[in-house]
PDB file of N, CA and C in Angstrom:
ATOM      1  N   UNK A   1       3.617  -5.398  26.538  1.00  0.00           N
ATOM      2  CA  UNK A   1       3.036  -6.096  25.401  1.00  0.00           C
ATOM      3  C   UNK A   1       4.110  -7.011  24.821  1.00  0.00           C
ATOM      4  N   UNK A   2       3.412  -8.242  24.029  1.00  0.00           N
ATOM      5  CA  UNK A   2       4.815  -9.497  24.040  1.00  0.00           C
ATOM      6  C   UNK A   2       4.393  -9.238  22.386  1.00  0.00           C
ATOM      7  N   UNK A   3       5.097  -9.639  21.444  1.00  0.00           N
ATOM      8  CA  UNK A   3       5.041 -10.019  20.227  1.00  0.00           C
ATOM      9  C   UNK A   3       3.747 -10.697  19.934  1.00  0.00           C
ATOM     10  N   UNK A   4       3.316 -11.930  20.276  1.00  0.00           N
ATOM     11  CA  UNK A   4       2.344 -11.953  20.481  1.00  0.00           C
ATOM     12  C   UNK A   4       1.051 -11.154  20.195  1.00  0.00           C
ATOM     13  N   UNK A   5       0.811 -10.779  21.336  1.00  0.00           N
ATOM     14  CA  UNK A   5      -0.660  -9.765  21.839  1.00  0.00           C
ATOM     15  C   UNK A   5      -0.176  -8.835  20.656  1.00  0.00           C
ATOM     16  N   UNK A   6       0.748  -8.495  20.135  1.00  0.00           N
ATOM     17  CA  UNK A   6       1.363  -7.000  19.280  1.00  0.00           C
ATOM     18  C   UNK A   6       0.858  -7.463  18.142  1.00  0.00           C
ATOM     19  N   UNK A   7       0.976  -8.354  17.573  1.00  0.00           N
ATOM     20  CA  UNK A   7       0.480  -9.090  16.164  1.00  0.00           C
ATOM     21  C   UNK A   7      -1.049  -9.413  16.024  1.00  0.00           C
ATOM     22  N   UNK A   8      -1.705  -9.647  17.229  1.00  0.00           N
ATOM     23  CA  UNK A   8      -2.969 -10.129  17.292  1.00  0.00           C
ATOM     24  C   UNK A   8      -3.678  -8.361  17.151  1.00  0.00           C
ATOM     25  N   UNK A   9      -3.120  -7.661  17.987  1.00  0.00           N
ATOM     26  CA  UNK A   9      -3.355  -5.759  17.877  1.00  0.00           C
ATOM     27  C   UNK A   9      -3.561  -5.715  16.740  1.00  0.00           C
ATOM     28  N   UNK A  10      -2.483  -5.715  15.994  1.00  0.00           N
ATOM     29  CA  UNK A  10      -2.400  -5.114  14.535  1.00  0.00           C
ATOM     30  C   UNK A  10      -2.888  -6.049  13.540  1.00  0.00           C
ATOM     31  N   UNK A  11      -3.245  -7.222  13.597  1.00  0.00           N
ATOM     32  CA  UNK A  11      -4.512  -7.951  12.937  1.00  0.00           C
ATOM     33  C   UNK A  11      -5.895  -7.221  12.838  1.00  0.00           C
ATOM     34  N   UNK A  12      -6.030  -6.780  14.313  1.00  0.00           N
ATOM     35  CA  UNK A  12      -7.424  -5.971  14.655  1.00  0.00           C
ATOM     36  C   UNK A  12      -7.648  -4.844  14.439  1.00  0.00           C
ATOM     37  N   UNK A  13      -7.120  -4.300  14.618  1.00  0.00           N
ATOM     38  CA  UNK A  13      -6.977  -2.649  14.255  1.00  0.00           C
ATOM     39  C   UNK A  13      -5.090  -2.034  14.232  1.00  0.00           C
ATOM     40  N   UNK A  14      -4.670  -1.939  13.670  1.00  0.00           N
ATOM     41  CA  UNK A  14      -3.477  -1.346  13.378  1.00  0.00           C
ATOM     42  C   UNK A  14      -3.515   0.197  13.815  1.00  0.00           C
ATOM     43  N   UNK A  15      -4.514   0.938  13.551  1.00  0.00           N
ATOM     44  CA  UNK A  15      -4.556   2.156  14.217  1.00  0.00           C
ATOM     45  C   UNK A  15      -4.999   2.676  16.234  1.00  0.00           C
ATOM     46  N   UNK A  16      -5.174   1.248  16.173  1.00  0.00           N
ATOM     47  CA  UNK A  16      -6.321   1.424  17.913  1.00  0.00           C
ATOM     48  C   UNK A  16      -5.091   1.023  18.713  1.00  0.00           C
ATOM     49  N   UNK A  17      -4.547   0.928  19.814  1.00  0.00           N
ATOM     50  CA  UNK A  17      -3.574   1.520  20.943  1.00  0.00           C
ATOM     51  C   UNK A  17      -2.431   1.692  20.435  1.00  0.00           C
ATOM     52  N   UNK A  18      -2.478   2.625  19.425  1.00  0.00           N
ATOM     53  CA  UNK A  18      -1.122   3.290  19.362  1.00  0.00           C
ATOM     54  C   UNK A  18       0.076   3.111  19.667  1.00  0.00           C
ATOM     55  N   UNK A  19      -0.345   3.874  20.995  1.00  0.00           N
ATOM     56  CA  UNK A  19       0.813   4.192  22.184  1.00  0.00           C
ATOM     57  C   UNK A  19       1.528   2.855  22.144  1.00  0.00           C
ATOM     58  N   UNK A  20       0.576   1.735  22.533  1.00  0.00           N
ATOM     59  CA  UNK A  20       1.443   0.452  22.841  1.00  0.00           C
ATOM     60  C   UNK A  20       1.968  -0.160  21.617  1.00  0.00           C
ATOM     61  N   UNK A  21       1.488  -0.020  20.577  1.00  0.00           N
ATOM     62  CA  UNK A  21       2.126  -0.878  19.449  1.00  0.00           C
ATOM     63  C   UNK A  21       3.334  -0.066  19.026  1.00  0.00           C
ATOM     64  N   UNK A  22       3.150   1.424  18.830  1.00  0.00           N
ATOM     65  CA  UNK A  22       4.762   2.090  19.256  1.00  0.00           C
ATOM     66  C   UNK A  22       6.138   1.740  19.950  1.00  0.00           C
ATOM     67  N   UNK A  23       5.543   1.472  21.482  1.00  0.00           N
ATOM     68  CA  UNK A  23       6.246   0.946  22.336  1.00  0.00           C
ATOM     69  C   UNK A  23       6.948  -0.086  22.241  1.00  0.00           C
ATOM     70  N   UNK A  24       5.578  -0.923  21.574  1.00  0.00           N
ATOM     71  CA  UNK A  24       6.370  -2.444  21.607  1.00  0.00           C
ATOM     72  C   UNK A  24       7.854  -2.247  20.387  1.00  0.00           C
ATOM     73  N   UNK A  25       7.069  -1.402  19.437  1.00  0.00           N
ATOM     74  CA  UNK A  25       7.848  -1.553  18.073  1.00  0.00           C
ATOM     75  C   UNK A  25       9.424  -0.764  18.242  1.00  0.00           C
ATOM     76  N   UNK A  26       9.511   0.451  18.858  1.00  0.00           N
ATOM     77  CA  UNK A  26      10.607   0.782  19.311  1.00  0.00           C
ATOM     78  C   UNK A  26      11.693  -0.090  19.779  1.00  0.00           C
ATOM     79  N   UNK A  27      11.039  -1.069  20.594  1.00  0.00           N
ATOM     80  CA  UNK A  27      11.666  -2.286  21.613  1.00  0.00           C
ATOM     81  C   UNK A  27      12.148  -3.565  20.263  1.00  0.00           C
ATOM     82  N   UNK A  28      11.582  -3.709  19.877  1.00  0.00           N
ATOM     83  CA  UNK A  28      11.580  -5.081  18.561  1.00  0.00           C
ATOM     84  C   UNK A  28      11.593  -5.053  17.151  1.00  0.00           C
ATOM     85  N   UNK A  29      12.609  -4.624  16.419  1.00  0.00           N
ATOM     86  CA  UNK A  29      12.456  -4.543  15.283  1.00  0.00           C
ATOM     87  C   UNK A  29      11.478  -5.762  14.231  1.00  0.00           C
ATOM     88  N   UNK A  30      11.185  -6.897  14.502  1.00  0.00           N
ATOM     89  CA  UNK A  30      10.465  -7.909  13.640  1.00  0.00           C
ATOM     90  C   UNK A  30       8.885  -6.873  14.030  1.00  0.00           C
ATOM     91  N   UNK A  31       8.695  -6.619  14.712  1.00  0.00           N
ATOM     92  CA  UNK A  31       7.088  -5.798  15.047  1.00  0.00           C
ATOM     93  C   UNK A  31       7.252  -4.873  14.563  1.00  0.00           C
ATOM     94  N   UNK A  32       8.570  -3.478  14.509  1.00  0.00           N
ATOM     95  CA  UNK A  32       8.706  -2.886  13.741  1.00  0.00           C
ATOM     96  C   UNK A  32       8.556  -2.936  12.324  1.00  0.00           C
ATOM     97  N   UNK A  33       8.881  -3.758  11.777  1.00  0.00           N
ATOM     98  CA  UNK A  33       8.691  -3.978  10.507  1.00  0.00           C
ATOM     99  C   UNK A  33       7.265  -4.153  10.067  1.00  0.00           C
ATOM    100  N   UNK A  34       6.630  -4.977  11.120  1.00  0.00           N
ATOM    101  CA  UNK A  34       5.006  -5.455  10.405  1.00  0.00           C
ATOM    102  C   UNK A  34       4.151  -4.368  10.637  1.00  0.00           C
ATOM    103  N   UNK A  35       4.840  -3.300  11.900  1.00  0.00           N
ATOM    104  CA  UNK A  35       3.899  -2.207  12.040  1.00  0.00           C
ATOM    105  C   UNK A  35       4.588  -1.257  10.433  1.00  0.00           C
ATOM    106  N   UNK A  36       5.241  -1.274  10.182  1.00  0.00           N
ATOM    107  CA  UNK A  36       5.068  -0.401   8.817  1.00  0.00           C
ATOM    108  C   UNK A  36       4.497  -1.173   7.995  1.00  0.00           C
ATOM    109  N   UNK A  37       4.638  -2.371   7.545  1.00  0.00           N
ATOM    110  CA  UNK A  37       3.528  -2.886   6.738  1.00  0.00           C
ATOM    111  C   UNK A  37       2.210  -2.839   6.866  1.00  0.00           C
ATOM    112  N   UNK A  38       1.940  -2.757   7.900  1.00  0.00           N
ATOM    113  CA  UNK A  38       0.280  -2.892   7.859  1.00  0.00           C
ATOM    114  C   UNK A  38      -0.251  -1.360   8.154  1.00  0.00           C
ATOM    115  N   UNK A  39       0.169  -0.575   8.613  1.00  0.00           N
ATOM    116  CA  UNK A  39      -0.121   0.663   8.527  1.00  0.00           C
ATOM    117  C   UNK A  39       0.042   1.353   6.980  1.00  0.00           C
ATOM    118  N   UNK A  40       1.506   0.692   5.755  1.00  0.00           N
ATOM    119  CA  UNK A  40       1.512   0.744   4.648  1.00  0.00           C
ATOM    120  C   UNK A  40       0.023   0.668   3.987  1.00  0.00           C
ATOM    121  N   UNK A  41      -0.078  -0.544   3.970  1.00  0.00           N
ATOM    122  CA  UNK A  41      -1.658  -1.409   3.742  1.00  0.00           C
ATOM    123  C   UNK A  41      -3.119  -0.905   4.010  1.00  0.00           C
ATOM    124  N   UNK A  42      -2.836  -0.098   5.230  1.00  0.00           N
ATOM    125  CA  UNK A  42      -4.397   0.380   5.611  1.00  0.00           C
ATOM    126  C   UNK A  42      -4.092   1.768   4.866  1.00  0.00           C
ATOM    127  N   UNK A  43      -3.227   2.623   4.641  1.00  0.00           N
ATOM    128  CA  UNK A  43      -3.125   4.049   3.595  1.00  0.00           C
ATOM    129  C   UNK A  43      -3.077   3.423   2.348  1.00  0.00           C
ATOM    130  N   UNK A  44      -2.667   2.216   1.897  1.00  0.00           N
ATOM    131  CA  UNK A  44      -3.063   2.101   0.507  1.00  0.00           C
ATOM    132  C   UNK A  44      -4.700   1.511   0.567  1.00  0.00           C
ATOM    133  N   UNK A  45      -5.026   0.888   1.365  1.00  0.00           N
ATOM    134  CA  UNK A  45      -6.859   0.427   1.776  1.00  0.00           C
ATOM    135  C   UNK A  45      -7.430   2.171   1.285  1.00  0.00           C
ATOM    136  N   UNK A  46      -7.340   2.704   1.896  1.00  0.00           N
ATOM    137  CA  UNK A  46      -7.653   4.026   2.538  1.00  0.00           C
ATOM    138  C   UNK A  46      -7.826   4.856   1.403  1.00  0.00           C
ATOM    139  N   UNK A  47      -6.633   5.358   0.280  1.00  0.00           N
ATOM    140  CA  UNK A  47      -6.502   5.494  -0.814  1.00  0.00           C
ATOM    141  C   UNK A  47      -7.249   4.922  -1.954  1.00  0.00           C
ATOM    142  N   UNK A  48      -7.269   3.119  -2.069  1.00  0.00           N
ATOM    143  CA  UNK A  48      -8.160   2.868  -3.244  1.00  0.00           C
ATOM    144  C   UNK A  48      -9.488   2.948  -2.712  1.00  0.00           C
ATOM    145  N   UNK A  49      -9.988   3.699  -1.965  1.00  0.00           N
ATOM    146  CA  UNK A  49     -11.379   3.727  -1.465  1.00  0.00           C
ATOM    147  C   UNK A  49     -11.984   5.309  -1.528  1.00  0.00           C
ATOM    148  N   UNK A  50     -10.758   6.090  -1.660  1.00  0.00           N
ATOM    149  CA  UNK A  50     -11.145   7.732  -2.028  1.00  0.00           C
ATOM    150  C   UNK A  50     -11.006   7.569  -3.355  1.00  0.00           C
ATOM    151  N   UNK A  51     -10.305   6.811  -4.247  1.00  0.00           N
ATOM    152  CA  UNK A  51      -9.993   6.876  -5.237  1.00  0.00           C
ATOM    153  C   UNK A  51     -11.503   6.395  -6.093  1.00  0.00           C
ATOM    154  N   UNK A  52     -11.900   4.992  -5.680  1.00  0.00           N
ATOM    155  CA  UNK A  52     -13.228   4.835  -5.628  1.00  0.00           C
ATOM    156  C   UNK A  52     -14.134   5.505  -5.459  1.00  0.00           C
ATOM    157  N   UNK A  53     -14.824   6.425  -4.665  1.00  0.00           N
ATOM    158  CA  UNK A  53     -15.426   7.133  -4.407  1.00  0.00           C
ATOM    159  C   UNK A  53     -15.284   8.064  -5.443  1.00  0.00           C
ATOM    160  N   UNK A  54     -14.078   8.901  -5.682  1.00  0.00           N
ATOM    161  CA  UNK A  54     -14.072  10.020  -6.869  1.00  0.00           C
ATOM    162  C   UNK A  54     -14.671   9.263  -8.019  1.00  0.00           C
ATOM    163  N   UNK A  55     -13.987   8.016  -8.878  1.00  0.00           N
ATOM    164  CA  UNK A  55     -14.751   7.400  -9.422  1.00  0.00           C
ATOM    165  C   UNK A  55     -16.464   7.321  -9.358  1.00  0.00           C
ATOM    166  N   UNK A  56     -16.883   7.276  -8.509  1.00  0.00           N
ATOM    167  CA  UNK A  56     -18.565   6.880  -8.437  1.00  0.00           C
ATOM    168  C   UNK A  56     -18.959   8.182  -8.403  1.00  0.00           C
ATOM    169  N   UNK A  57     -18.391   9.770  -8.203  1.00  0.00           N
ATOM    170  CA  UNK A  57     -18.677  10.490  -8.185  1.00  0.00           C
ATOM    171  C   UNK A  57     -18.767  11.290  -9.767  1.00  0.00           C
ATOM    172  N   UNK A  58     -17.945  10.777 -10.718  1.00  0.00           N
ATOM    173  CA  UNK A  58     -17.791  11.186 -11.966  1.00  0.00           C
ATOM    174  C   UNK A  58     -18.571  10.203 -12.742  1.00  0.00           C
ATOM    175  N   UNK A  59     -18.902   8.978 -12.063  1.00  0.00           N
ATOM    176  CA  UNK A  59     -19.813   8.811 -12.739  1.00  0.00           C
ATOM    177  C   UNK A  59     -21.114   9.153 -12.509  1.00  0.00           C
ATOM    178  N   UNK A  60     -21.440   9.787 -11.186  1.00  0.00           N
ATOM    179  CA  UNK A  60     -22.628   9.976 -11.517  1.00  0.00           C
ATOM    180  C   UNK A  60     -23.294  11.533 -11.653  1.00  0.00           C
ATOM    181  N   UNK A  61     -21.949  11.793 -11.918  1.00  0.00           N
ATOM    182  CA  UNK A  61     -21.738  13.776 -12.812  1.00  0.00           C
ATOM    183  C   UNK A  61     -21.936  13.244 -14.554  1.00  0.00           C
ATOM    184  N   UNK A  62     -21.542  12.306 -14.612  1.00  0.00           N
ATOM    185  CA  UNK A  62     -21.570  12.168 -16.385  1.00  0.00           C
ATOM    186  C   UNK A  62     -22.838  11.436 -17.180  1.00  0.00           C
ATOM    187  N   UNK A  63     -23.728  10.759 -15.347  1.00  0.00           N
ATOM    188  CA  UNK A  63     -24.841  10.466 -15.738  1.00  0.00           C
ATOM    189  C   UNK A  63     -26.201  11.518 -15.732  1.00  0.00           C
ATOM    190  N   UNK A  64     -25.608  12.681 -15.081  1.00  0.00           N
ATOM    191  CA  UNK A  64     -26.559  13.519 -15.038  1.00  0.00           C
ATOM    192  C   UNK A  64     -26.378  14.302 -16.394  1.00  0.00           C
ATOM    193  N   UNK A  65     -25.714  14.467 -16.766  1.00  0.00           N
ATOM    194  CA  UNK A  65     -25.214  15.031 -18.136  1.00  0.00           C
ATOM    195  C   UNK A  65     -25.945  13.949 -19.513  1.00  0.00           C
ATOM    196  N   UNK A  66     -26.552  12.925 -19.460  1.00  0.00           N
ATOM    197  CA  UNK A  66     -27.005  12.365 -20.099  1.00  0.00           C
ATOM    198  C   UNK A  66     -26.002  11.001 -20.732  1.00  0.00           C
ATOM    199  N   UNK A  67     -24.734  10.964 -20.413  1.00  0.00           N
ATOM    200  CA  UNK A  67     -23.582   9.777 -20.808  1.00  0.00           C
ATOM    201  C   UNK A  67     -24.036   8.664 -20.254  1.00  0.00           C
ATOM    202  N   UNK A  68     -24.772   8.182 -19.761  1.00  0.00           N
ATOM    203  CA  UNK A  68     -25.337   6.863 -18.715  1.00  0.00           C
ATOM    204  C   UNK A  68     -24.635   5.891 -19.785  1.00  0.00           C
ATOM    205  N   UNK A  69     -23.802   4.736 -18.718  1.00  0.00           N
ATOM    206  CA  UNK A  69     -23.687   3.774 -19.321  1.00  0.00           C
ATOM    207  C   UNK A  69     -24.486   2.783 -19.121  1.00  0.00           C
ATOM    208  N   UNK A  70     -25.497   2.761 -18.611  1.00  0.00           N
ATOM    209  CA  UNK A  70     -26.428   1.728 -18.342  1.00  0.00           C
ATOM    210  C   UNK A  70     -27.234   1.614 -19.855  1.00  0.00           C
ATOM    211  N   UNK A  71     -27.363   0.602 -20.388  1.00  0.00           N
ATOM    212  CA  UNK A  71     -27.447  -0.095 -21.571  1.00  0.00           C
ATOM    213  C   UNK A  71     -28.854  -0.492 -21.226  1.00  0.00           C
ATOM    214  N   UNK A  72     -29.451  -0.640 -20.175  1.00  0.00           N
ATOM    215  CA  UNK A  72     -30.554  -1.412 -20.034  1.00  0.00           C
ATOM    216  C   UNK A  72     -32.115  -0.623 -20.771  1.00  0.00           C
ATOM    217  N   UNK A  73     -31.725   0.635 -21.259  1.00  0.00           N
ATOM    218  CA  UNK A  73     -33.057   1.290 -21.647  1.00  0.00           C
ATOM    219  C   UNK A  73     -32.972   1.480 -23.237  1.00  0.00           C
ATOM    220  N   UNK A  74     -31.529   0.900 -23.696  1.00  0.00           N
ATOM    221  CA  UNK A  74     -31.765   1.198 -25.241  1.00  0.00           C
ATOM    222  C   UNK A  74     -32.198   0.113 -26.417  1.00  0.00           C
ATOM    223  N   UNK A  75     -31.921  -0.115 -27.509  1.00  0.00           N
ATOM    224  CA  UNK A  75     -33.188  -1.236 -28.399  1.00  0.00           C
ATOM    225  C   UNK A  75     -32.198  -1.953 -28.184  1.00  0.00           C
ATOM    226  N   UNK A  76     -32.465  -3.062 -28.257  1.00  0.00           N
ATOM    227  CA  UNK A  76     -32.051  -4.264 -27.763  1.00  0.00           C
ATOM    228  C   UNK A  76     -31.208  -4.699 -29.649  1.00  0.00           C
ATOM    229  N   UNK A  77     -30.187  -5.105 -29.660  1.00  0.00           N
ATOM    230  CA  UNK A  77     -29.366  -5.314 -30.990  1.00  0.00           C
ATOM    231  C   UNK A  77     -30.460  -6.113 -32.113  1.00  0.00           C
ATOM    232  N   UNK A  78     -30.329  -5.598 -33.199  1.00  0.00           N
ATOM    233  CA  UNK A  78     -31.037  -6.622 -34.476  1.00  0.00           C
ATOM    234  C   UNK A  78     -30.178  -7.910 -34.653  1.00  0.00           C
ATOM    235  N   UNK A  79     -30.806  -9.110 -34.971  1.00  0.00           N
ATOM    236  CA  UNK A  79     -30.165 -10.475 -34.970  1.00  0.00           C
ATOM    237  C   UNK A  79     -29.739 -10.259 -36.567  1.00  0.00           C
ATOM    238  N   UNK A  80     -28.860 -11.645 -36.738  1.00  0.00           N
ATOM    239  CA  UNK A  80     -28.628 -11.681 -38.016  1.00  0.00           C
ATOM    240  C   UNK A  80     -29.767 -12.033 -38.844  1.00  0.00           C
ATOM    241  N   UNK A  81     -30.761 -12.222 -38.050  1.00  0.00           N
ATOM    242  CA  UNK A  81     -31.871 -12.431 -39.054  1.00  0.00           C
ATOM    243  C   UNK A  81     -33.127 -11.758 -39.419  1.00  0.00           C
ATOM    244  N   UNK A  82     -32.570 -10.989 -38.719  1.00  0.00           N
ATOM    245  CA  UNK A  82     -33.545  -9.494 -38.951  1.00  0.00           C
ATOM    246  C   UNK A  82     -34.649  -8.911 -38.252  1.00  0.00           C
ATOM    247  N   UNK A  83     -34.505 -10.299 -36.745  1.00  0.00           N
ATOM    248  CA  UNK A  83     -35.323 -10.159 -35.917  1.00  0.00           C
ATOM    249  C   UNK A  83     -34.912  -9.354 -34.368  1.00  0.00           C
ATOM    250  N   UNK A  84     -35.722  -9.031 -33.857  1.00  0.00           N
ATOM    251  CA  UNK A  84     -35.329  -8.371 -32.573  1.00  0.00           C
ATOM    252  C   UNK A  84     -35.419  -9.688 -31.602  1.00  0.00           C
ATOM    253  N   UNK A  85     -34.522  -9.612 -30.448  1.00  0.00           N
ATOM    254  CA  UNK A  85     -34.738 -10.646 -29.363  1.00  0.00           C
ATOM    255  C   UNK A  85     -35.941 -10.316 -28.938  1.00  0.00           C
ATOM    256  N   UNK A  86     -37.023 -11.373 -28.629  1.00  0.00           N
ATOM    257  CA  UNK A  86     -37.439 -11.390 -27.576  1.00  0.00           C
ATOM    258  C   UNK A  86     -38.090 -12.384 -26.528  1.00  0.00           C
TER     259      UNK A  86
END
């Protein structure tokens, strides 16, 4: 594998032939380096997406509990003029 093809790899999948992007990276420190960056990158990807998930999960524990932030079912604000929108 040339630098090259190694960069175009880890554009595409950073986790998919391993073995060879190892190889190459052992051999070349500049590939070395981008293979820790982008493997960095896909565990922080990876992370704000469980992190997300727990999020959507508390919210929708706090909507069963009756906390809904959805605004769309309550009276709509009084104007300054004493009228309701409508």
């Amino acid at each position: 594998m040339n630098c090259l093809s190694f960069r175009r790899q880890l554009l595409v999948d950073p986790q998919g032939r391993q073995a060879e992007l190892q190889a190459h990276a052992a051999q070349c420190a500049t590939c070395a380096r981008a293979l820790k960056r982008a493997l960095a990158f896909e565990a922080s990807l990876k992370a704000a997406l469980l992190l997300d998930d727990a999020d959507d999960e508390d919210d929708a524990h706090r909507e069963g509990e009756g906390e809904s932030d959805d605004r769309s079912d309550a009276d709509p604000p009084k104007s300054a003029y004493g009228v309701n929108g409508c």
